[in-house]
N, C-alpha and C. Protein backbone atom coordinates (compact mmCIF):
# COMPACT_ATOMS: atom_id res chain seq x y z
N UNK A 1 105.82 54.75 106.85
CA UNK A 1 105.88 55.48 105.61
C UNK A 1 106.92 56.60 105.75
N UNK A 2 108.12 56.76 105.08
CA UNK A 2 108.98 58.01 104.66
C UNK A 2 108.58 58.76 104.08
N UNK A 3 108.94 60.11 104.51
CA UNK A 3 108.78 61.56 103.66
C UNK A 3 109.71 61.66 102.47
N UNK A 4 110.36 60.53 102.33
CA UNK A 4 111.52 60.14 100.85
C UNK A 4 110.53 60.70 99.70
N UNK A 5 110.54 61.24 99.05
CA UNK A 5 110.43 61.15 97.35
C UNK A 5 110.82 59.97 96.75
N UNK A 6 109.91 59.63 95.93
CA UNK A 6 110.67 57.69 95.05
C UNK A 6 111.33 58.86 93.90
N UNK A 7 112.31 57.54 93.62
CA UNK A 7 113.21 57.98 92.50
C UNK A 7 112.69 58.59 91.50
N UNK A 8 114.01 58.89 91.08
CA UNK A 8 113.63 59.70 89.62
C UNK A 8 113.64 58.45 88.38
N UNK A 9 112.56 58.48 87.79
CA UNK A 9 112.82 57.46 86.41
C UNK A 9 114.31 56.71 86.28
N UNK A 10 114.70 58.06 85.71
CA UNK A 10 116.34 57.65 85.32
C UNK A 10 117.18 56.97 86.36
N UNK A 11 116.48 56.78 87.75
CA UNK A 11 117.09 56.47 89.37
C UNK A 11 116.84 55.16 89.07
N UNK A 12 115.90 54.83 88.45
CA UNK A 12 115.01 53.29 88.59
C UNK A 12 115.46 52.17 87.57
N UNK A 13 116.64 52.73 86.92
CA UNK A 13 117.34 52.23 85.46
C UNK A 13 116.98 52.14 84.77
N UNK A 14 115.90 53.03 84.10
CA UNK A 14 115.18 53.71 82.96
C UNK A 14 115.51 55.17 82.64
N UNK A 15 115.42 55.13 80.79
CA UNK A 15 115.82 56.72 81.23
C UNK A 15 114.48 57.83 81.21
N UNK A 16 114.79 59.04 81.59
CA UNK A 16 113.59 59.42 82.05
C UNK A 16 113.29 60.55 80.88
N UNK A 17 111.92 59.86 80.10
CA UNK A 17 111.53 60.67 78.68
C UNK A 17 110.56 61.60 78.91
N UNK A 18 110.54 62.12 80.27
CA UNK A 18 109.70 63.09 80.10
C UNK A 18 109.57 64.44 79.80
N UNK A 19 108.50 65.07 79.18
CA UNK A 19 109.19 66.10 78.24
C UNK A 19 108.37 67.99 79.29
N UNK A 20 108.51 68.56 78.99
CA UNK A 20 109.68 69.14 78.10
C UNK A 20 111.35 68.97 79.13
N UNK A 21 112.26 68.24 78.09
CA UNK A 21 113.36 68.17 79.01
C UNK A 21 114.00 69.31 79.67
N UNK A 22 113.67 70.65 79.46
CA UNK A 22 114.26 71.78 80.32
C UNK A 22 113.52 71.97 81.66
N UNK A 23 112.78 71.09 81.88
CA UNK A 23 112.58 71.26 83.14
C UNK A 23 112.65 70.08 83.80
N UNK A 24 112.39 68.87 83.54
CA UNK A 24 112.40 67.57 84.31
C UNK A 24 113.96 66.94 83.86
N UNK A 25 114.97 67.94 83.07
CA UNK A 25 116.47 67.15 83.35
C UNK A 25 117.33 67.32 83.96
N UNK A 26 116.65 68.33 84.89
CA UNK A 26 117.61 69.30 85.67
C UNK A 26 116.78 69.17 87.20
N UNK A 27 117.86 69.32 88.01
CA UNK A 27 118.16 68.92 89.41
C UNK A 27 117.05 67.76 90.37
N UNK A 28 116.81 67.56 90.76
CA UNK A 28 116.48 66.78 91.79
C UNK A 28 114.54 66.54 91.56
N UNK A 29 114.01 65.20 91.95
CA UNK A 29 112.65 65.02 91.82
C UNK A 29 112.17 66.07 93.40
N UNK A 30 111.58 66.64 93.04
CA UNK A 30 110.62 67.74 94.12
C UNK A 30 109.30 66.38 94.92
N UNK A 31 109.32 66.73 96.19
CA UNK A 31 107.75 66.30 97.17
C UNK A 31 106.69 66.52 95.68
N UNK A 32 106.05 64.90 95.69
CA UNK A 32 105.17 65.16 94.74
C UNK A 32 104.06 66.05 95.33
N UNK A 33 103.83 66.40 95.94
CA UNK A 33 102.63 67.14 96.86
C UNK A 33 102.99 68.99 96.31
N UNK A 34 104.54 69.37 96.12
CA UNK A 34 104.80 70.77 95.70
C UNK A 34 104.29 70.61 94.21
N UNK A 35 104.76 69.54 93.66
CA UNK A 35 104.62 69.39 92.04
C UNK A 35 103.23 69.07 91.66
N UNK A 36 102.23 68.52 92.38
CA UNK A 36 100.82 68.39 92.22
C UNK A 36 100.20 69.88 91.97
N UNK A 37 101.01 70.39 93.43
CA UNK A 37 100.09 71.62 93.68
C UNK A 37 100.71 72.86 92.55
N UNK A 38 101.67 72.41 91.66
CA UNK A 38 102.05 73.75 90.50
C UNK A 38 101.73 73.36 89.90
N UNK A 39 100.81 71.90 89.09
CA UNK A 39 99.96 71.17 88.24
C UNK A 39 98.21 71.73 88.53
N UNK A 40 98.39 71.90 89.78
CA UNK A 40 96.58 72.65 90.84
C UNK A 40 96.77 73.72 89.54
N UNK A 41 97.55 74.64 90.39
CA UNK A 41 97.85 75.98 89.80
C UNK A 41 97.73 76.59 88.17
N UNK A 42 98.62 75.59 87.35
CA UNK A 42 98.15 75.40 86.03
C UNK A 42 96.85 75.37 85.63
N UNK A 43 96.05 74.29 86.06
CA UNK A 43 94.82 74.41 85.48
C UNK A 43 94.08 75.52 86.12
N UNK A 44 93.96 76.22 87.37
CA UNK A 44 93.54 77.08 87.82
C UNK A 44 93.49 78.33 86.63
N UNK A 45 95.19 78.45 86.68
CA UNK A 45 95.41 79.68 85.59
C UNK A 45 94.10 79.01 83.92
N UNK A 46 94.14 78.20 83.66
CA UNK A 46 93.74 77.33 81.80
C UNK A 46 92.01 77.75 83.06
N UNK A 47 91.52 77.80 83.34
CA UNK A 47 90.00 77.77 84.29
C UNK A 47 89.94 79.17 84.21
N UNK A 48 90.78 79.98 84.89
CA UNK A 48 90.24 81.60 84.38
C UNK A 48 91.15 82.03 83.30
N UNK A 49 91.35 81.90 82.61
CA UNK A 49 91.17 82.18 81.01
C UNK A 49 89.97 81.66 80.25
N UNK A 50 89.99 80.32 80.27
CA UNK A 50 88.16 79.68 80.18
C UNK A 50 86.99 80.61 80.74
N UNK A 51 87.24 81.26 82.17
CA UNK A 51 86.04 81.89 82.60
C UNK A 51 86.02 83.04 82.04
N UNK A 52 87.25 83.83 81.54
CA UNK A 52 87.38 85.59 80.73
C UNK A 52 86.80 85.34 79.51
N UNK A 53 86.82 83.98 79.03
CA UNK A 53 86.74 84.00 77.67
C UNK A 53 84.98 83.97 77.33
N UNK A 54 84.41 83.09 78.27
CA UNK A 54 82.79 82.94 78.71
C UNK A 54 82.81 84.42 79.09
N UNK A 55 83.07 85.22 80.06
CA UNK A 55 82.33 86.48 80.23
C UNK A 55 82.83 87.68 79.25
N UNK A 56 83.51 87.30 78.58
CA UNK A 56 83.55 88.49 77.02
C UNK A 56 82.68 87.98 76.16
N UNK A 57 82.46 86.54 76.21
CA UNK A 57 81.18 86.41 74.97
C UNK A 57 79.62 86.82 75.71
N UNK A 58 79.74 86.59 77.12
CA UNK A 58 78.85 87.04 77.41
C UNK A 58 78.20 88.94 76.97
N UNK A 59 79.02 89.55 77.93
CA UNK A 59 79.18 90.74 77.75
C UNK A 59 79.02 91.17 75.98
N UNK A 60 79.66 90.98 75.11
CA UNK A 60 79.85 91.33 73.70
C UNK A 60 78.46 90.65 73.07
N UNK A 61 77.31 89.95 74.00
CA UNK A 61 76.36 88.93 73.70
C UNK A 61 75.02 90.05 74.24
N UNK A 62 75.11 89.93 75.22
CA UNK A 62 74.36 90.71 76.53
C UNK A 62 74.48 92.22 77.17
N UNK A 63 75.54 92.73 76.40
CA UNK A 63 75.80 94.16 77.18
C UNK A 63 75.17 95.29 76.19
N UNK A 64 75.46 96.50 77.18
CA UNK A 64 74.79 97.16 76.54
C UNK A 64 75.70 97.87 75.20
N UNK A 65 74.86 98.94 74.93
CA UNK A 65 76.03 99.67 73.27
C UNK A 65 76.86 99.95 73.99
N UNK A 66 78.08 99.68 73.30
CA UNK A 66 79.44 100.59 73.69
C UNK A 66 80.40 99.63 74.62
N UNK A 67 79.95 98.29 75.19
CA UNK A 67 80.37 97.89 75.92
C UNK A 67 81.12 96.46 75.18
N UNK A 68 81.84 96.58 73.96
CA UNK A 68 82.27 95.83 73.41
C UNK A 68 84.03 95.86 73.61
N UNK A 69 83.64 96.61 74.21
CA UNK A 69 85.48 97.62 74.53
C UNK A 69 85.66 96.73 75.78
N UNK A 70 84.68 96.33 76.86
CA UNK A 70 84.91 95.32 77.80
C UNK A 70 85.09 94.30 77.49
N UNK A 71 83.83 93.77 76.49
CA UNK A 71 84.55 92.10 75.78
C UNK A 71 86.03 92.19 75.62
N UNK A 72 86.02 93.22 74.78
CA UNK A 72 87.60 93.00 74.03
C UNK A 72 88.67 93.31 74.91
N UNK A 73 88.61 93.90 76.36
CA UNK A 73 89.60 93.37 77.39
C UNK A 73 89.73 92.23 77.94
N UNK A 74 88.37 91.98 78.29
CA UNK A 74 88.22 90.40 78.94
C UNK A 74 89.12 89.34 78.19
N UNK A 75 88.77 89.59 76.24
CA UNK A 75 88.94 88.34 75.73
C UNK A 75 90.50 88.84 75.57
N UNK A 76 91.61 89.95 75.40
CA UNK A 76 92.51 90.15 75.36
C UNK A 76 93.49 89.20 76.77
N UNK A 77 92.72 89.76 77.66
CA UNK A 77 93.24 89.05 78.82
C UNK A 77 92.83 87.20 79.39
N UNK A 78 92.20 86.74 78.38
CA UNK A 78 91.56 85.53 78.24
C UNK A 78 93.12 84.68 77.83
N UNK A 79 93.14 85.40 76.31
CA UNK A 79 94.19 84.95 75.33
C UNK A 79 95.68 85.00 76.36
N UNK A 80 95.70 86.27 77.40
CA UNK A 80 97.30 86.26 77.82
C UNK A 80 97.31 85.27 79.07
N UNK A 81 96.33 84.96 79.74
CA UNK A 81 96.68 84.32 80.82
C UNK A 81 96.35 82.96 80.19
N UNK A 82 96.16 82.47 79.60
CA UNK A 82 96.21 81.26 78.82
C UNK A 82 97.41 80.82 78.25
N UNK A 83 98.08 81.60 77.70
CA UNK A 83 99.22 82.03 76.94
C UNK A 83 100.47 81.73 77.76
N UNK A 84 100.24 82.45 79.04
CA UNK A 84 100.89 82.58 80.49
C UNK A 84 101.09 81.07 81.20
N UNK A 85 100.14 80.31 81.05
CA UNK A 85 100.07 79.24 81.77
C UNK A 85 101.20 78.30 82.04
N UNK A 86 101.54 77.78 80.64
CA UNK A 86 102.37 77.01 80.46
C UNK A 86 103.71 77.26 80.92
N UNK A 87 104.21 78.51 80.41
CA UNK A 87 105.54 79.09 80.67
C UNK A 87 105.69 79.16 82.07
N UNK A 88 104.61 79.79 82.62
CA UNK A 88 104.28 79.98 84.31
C UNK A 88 104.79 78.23 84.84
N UNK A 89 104.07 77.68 84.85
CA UNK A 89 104.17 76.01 85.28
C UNK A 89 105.03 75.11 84.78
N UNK A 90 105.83 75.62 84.01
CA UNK A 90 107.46 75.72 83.56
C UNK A 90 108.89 76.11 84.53
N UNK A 91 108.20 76.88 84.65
CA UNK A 91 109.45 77.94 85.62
C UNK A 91 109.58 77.58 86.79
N UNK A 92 108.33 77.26 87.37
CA UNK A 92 107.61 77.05 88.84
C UNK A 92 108.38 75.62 89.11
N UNK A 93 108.13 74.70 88.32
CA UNK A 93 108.46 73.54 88.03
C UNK A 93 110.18 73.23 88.52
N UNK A 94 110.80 74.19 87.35
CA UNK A 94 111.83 73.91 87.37
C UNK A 94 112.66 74.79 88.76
N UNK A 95 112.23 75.48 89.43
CA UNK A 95 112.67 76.30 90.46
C UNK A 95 112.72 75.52 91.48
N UNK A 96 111.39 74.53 91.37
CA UNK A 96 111.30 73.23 92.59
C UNK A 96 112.36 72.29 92.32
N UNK A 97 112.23 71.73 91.21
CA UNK A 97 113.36 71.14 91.13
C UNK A 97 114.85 71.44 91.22
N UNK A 98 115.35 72.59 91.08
CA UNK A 98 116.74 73.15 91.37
C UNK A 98 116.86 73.58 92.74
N UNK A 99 115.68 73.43 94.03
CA UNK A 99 115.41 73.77 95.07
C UNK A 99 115.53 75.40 95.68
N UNK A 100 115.35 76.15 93.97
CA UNK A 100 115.20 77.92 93.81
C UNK A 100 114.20 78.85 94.45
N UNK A 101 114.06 79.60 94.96
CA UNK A 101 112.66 80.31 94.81
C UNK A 101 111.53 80.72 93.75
N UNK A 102 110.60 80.39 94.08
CA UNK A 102 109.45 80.71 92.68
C UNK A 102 109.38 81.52 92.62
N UNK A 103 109.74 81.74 91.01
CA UNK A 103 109.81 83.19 90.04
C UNK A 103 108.75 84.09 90.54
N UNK A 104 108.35 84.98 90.48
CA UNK A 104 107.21 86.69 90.62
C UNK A 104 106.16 86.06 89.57
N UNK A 105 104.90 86.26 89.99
CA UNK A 105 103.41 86.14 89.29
C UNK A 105 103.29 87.88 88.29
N UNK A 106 103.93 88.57 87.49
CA UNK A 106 103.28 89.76 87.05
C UNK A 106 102.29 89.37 86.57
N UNK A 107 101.68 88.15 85.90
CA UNK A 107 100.36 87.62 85.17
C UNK A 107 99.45 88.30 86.17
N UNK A 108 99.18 88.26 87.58
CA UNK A 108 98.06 88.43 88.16
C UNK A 108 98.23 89.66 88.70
N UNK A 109 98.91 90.51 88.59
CA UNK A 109 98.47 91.93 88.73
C UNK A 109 97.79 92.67 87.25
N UNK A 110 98.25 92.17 86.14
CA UNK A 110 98.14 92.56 84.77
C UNK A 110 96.45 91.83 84.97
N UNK A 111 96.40 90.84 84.84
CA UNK A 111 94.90 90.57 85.03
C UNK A 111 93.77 90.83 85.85
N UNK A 112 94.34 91.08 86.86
CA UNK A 112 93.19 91.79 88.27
C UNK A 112 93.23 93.16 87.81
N UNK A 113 94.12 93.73 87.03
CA UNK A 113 93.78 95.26 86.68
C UNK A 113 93.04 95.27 85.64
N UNK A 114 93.34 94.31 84.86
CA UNK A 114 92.67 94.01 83.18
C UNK A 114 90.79 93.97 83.73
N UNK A 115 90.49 92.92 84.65
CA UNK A 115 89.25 92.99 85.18
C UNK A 115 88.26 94.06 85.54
N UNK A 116 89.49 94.72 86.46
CA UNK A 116 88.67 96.10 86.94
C UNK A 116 88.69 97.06 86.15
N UNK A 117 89.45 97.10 84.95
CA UNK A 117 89.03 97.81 83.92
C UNK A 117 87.72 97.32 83.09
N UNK A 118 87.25 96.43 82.71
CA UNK A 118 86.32 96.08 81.86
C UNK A 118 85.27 95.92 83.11
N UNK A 119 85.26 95.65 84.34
CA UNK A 119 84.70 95.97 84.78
C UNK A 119 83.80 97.32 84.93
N UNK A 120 84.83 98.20 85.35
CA UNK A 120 84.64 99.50 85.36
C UNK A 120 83.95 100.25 83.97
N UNK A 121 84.35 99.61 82.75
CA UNK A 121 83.55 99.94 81.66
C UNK A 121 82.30 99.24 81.31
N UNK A 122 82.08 98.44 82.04
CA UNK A 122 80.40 97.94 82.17
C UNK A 122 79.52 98.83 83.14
N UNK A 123 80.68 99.28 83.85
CA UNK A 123 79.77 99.72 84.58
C UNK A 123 79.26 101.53 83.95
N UNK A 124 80.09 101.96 83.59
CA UNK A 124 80.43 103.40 82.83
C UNK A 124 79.42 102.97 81.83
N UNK A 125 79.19 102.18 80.70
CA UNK A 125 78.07 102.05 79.96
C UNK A 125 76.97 101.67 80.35
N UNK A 126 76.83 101.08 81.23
CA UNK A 126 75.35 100.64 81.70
C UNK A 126 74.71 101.76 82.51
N UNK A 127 75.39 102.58 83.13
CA UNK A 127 74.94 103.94 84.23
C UNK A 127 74.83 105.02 82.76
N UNK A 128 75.27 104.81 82.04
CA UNK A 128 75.07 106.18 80.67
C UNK A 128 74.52 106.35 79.88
């Protein structure tokens, strides 16, 4: 067995319709094993947006007065890293394929702070 990559579609004398073409028409097919794992990553990111979006209905369901200000970070930050996903696993994509370095994550500092804020305000209403 070779560590070869199989061709690219368009290699195989077909042309290759896969979309979105700004990222799969440009440079070289990537180790399907890098491209699986920025496909992992994608749904990871679409999984916690799913999970922010469950613990703001929770919270805005279950919390105490005043603590609707946490839903509405959670679900703010639900909507952006969701939002984030695609473009993220876009870029990533196409960086492998041009054999670039992968772009900077700011999504996950903006969201690990977004957390410990609504965190921190569950916790500020429930102690008050």
């Amino acid at each position: 067995m070779t560590d070869e990559a199989p061709p690219a579609p368009a290699d195989r004398g077909r042309p290759d319709r896969r979309w979105p073409r700004r990222v799969y028409g440009v440079g070289t097919e990537p180790d399907p094993r890098f491209t699986l794992a920025n496909e992992r990553t994608f749904l990871a990111w679409l999984r916690t947006a799913l999970g922010l979006m469950v613990a703001a209905a929770a919270v805005k369901a279950f919390g105490a007065e005043g603590s609707q200000w946490a839903a509405a970070v959670l679900a703010v930050l639900a909507v952006g890293v969701a939002v984030e996903a695609f473009p993220r696993w876009s870029r990533n994509e196409r960086a492998l394929r041009l054999q670039l370095p992968l772009p900077s994550t700011p999504v996950a500092v903006v969201s690990a702070v977004g957390v410990v804020v609504a965190g921190l305000t569950i916790l500020v209403v429930v102690l008050i």
